[in-house]
PDB file of N, CA and C in Angstrom:
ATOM      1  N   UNK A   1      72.798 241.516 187.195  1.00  0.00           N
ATOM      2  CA  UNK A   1      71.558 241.358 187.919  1.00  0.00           C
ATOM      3  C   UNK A   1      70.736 240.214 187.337  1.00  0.00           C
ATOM      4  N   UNK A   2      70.778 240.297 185.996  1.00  0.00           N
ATOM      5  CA  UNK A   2      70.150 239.611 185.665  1.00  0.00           C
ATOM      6  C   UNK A   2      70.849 237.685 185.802  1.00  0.00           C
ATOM      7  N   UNK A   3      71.411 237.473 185.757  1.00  0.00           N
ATOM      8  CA  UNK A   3      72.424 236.439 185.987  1.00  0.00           C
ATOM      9  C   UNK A   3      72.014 235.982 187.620  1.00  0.00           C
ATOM     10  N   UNK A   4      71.745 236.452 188.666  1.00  0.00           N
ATOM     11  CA  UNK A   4      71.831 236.388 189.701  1.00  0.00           C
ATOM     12  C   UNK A   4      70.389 235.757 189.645  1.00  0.00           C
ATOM     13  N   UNK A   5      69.621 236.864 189.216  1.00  0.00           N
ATOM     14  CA  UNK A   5      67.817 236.034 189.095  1.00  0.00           C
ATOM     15  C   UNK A   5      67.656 234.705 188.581  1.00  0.00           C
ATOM     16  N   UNK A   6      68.551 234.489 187.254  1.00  0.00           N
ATOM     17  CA  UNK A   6      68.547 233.215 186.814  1.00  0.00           C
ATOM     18  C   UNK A   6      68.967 232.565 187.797  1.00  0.00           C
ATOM     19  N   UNK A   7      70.046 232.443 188.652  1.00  0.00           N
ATOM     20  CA  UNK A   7      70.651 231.521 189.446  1.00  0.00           C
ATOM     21  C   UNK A   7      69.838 230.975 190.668  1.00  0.00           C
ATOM     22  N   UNK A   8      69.035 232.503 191.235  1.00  0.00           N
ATOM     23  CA  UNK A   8      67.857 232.236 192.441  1.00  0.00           C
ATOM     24  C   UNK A   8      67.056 231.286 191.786  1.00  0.00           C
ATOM     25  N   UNK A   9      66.418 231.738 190.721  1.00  0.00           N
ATOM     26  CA  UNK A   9      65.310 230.716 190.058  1.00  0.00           C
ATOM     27  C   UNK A   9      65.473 229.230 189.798  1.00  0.00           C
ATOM     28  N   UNK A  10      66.773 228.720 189.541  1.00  0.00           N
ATOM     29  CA  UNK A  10      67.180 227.335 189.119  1.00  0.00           C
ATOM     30  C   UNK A  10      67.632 226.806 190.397  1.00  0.00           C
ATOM     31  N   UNK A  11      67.888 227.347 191.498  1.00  0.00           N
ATOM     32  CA  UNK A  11      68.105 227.381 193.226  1.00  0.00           C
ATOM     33  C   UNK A  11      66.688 226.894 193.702  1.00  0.00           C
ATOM     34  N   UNK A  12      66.157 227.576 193.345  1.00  0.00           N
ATOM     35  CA  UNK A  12      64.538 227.663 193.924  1.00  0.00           C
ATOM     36  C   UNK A  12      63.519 226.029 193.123  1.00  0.00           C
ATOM     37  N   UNK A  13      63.947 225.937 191.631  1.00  0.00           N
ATOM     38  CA  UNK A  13      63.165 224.732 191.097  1.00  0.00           C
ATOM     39  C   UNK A  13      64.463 223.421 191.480  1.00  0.00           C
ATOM     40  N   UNK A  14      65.745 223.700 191.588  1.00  0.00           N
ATOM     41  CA  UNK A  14      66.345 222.394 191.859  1.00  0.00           C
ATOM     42  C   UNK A  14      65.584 222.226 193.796  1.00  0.00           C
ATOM     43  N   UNK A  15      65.650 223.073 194.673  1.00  0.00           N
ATOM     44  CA  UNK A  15      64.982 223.283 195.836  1.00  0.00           C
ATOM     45  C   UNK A  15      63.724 222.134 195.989  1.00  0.00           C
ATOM     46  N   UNK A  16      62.746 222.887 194.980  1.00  0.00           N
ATOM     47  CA  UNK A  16      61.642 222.359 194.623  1.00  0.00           C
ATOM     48  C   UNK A  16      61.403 220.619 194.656  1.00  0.00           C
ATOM     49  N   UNK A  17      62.437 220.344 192.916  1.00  0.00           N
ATOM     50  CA  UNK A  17      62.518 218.780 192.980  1.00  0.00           C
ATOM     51  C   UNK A  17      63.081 218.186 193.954  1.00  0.00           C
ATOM     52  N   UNK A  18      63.828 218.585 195.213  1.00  0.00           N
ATOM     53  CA  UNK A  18      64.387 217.927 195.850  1.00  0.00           C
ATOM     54  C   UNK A  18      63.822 217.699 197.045  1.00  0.00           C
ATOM     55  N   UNK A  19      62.786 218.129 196.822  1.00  0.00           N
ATOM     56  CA  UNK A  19      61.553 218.849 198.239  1.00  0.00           C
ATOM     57  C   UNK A  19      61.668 217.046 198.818  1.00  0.00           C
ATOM     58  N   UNK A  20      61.175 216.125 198.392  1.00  0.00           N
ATOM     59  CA  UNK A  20      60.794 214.648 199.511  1.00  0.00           C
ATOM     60  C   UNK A  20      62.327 214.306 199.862  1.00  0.00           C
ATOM     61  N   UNK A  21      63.126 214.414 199.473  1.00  0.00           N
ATOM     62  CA  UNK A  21      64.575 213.690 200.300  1.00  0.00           C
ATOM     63  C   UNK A  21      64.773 214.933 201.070  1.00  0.00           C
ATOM     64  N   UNK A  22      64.900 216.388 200.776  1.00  0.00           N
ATOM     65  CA  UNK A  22      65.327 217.171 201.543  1.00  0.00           C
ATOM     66  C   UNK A  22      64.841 217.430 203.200  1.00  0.00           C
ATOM     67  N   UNK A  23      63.220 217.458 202.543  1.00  0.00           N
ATOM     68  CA  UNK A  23      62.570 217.040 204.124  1.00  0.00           C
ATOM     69  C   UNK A  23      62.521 216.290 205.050  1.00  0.00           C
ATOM     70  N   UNK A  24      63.251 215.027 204.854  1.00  0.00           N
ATOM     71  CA  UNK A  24      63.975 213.988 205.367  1.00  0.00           C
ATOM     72  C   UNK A  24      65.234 214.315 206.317  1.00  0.00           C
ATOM     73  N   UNK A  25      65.574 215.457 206.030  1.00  0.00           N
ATOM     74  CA  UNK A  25      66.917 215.916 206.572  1.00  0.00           C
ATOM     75  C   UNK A  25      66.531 216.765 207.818  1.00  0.00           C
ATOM     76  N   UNK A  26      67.754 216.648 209.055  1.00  0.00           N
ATOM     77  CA  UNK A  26      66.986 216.903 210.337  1.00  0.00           C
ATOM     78  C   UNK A  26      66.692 218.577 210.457  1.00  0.00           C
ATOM     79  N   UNK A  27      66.470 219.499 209.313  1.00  0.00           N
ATOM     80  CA  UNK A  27      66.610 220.848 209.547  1.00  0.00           C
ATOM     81  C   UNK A  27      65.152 221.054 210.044  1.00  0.00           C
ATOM     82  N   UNK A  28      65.238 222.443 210.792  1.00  0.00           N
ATOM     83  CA  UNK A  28      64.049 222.420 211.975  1.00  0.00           C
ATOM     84  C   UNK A  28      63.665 222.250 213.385  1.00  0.00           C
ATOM     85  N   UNK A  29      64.700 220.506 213.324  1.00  0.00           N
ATOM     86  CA  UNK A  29      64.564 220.322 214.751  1.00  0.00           C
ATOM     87  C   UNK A  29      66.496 220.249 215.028  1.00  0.00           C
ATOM     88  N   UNK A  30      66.809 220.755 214.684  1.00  0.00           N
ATOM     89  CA  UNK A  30      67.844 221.461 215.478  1.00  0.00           C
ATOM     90  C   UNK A  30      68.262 221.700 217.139  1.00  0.00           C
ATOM     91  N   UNK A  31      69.463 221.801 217.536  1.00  0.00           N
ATOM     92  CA  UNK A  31      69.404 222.041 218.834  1.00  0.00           C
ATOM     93  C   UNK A  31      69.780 223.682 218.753  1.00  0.00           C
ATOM     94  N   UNK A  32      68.534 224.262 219.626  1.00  0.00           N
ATOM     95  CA  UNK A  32      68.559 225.594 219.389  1.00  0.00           C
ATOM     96  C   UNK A  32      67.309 226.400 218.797  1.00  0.00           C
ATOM     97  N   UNK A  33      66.718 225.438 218.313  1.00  0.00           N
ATOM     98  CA  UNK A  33      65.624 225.978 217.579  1.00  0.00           C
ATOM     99  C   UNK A  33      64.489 225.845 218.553  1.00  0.00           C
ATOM    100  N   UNK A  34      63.791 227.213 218.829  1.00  0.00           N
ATOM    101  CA  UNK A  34      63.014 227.210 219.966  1.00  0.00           C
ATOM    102  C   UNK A  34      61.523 226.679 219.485  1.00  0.00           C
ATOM    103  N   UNK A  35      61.118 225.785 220.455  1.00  0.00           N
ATOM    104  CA  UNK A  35      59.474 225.072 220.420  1.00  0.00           C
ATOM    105  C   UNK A  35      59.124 225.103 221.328  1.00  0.00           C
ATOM    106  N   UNK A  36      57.918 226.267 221.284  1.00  0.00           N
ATOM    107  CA  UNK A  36      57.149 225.987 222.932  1.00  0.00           C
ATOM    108  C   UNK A  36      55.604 225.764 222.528  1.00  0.00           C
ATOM    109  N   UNK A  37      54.989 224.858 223.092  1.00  0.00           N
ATOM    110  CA  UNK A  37      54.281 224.437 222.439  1.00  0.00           C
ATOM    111  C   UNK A  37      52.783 224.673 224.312  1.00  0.00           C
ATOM    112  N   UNK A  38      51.661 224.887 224.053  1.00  0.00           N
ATOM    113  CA  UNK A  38      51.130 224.858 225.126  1.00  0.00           C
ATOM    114  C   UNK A  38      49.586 224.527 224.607  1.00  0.00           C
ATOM    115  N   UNK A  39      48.610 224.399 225.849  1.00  0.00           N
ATOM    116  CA  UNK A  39      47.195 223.904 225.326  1.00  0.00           C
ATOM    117  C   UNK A  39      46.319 224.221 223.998  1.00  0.00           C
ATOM    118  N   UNK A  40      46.616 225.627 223.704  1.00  0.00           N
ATOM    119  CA  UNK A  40      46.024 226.212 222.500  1.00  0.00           C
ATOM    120  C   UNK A  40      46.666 226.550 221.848  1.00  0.00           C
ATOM    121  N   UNK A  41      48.081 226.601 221.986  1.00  0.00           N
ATOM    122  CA  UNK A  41      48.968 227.867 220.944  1.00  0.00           C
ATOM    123  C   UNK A  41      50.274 226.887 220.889  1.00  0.00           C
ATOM    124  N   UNK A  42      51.075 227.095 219.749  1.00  0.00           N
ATOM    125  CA  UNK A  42      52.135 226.807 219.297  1.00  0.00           C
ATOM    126  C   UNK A  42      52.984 227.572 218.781  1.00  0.00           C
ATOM    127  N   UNK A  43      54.288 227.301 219.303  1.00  0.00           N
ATOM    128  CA  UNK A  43      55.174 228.692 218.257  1.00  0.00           C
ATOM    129  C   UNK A  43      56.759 227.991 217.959  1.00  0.00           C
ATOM    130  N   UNK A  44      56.783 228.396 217.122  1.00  0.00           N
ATOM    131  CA  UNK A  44      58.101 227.720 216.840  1.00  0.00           C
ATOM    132  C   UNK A  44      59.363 229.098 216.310  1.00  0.00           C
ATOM    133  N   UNK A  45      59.964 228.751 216.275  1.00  0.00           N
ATOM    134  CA  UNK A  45      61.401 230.014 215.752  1.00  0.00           C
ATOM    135  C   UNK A  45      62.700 228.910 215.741  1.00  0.00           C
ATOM    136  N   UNK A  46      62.892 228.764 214.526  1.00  0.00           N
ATOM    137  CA  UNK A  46      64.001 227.706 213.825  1.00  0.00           C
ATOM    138  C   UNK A  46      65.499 228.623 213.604  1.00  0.00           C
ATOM    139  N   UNK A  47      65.950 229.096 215.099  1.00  0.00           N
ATOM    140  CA  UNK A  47      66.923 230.023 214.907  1.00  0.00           C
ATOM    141  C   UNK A  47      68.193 229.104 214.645  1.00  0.00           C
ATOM    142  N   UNK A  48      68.294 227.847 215.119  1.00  0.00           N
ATOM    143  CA  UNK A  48      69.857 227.623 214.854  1.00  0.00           C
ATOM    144  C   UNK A  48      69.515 227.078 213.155  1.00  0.00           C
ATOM    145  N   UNK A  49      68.621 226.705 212.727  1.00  0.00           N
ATOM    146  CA  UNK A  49      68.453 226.172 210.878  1.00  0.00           C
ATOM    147  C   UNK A  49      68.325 227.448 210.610  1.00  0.00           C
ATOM    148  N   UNK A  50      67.741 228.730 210.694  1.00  0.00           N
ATOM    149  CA  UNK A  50      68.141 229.650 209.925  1.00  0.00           C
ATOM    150  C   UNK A  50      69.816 230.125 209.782  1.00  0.00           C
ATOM    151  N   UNK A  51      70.389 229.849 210.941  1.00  0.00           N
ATOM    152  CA  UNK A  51      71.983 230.740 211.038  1.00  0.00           C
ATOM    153  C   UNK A  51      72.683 230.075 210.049  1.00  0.00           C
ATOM    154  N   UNK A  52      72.406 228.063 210.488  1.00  0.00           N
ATOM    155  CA  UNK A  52      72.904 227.669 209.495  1.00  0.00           C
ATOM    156  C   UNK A  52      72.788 227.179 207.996  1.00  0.00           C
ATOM    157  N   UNK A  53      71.710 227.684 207.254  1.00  0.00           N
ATOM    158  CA  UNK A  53      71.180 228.089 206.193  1.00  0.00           C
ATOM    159  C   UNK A  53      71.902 229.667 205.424  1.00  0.00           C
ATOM    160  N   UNK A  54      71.765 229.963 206.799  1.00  0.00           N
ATOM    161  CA  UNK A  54      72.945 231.663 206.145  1.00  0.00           C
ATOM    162  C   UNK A  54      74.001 231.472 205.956  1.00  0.00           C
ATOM    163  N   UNK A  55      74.469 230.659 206.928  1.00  0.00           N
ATOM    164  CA  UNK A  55      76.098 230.371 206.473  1.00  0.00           C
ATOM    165  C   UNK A  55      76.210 229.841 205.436  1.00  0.00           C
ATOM    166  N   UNK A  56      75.396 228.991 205.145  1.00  0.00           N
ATOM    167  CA  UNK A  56      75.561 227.975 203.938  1.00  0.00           C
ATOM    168  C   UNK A  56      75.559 228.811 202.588  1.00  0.00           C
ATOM    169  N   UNK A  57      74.870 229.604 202.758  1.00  0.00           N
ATOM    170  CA  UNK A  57      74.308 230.197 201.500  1.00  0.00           C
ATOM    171  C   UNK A  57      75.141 231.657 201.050  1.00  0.00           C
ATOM    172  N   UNK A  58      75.900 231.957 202.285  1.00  0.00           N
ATOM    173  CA  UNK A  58      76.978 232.949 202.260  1.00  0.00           C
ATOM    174  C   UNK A  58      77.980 232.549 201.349  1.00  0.00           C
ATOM    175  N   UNK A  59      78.320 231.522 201.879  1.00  0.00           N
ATOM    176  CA  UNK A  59      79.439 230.940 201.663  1.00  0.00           C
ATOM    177  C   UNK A  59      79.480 229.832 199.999  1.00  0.00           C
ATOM    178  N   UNK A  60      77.938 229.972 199.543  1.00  0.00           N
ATOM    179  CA  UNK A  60      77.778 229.515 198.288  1.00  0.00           C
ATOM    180  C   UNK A  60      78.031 230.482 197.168  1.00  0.00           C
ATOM    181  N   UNK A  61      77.272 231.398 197.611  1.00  0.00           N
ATOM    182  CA  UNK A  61      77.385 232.797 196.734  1.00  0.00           C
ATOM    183  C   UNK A  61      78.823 233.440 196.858  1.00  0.00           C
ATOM    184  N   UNK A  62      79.771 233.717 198.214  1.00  0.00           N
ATOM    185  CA  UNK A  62      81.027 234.078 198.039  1.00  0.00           C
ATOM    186  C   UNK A  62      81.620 233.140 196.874  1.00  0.00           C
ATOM    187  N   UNK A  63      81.535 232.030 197.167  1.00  0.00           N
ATOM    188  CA  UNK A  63      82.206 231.023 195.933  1.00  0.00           C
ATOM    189  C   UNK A  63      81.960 231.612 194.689  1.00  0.00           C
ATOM    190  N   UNK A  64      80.797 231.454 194.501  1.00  0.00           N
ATOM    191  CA  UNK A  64      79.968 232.400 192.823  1.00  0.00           C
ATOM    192  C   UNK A  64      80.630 233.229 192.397  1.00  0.00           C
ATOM    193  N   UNK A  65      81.066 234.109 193.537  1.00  0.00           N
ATOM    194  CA  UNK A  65      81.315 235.510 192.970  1.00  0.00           C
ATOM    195  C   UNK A  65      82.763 235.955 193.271  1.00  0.00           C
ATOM    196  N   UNK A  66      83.590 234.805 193.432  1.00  0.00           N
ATOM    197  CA  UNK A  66      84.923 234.564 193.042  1.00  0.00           C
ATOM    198  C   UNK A  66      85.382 234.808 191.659  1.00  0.00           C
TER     199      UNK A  66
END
């Protein structure tokens, strides 16, 4: 357990430093990711960057825990 926290945490500050190039990258506007946007209200739901964020991250941790 404890091993796993360390790994989120150094995930989370490498995340961090990488924050200005990463945001550069097209996640968000995705095809799939719903934006409806109208006179007063905005809503967004980033469903195809979440799926593929899960996959990604599935498939990081299966590796790990090989």
């Amino acid at each position: 357990m404890s091993r796993t926290l360390i790994a989120i945490g150094l995930c989370i500050v490498v995340v961090g430093l990488l924050w200005p190039w990463l945001s550069k990258l097209p996640f968000g506007q995705l095809p799939g990711d719903i934006t409806i946007r109208r006179e007063n209200f905005s809503f967004y739901f980033p469903l195809t960057t979440m799926i593929l964020i899960s996959v990604l991250l599935s498939a990081l941790l299966w590796l790990f825990n090989r």
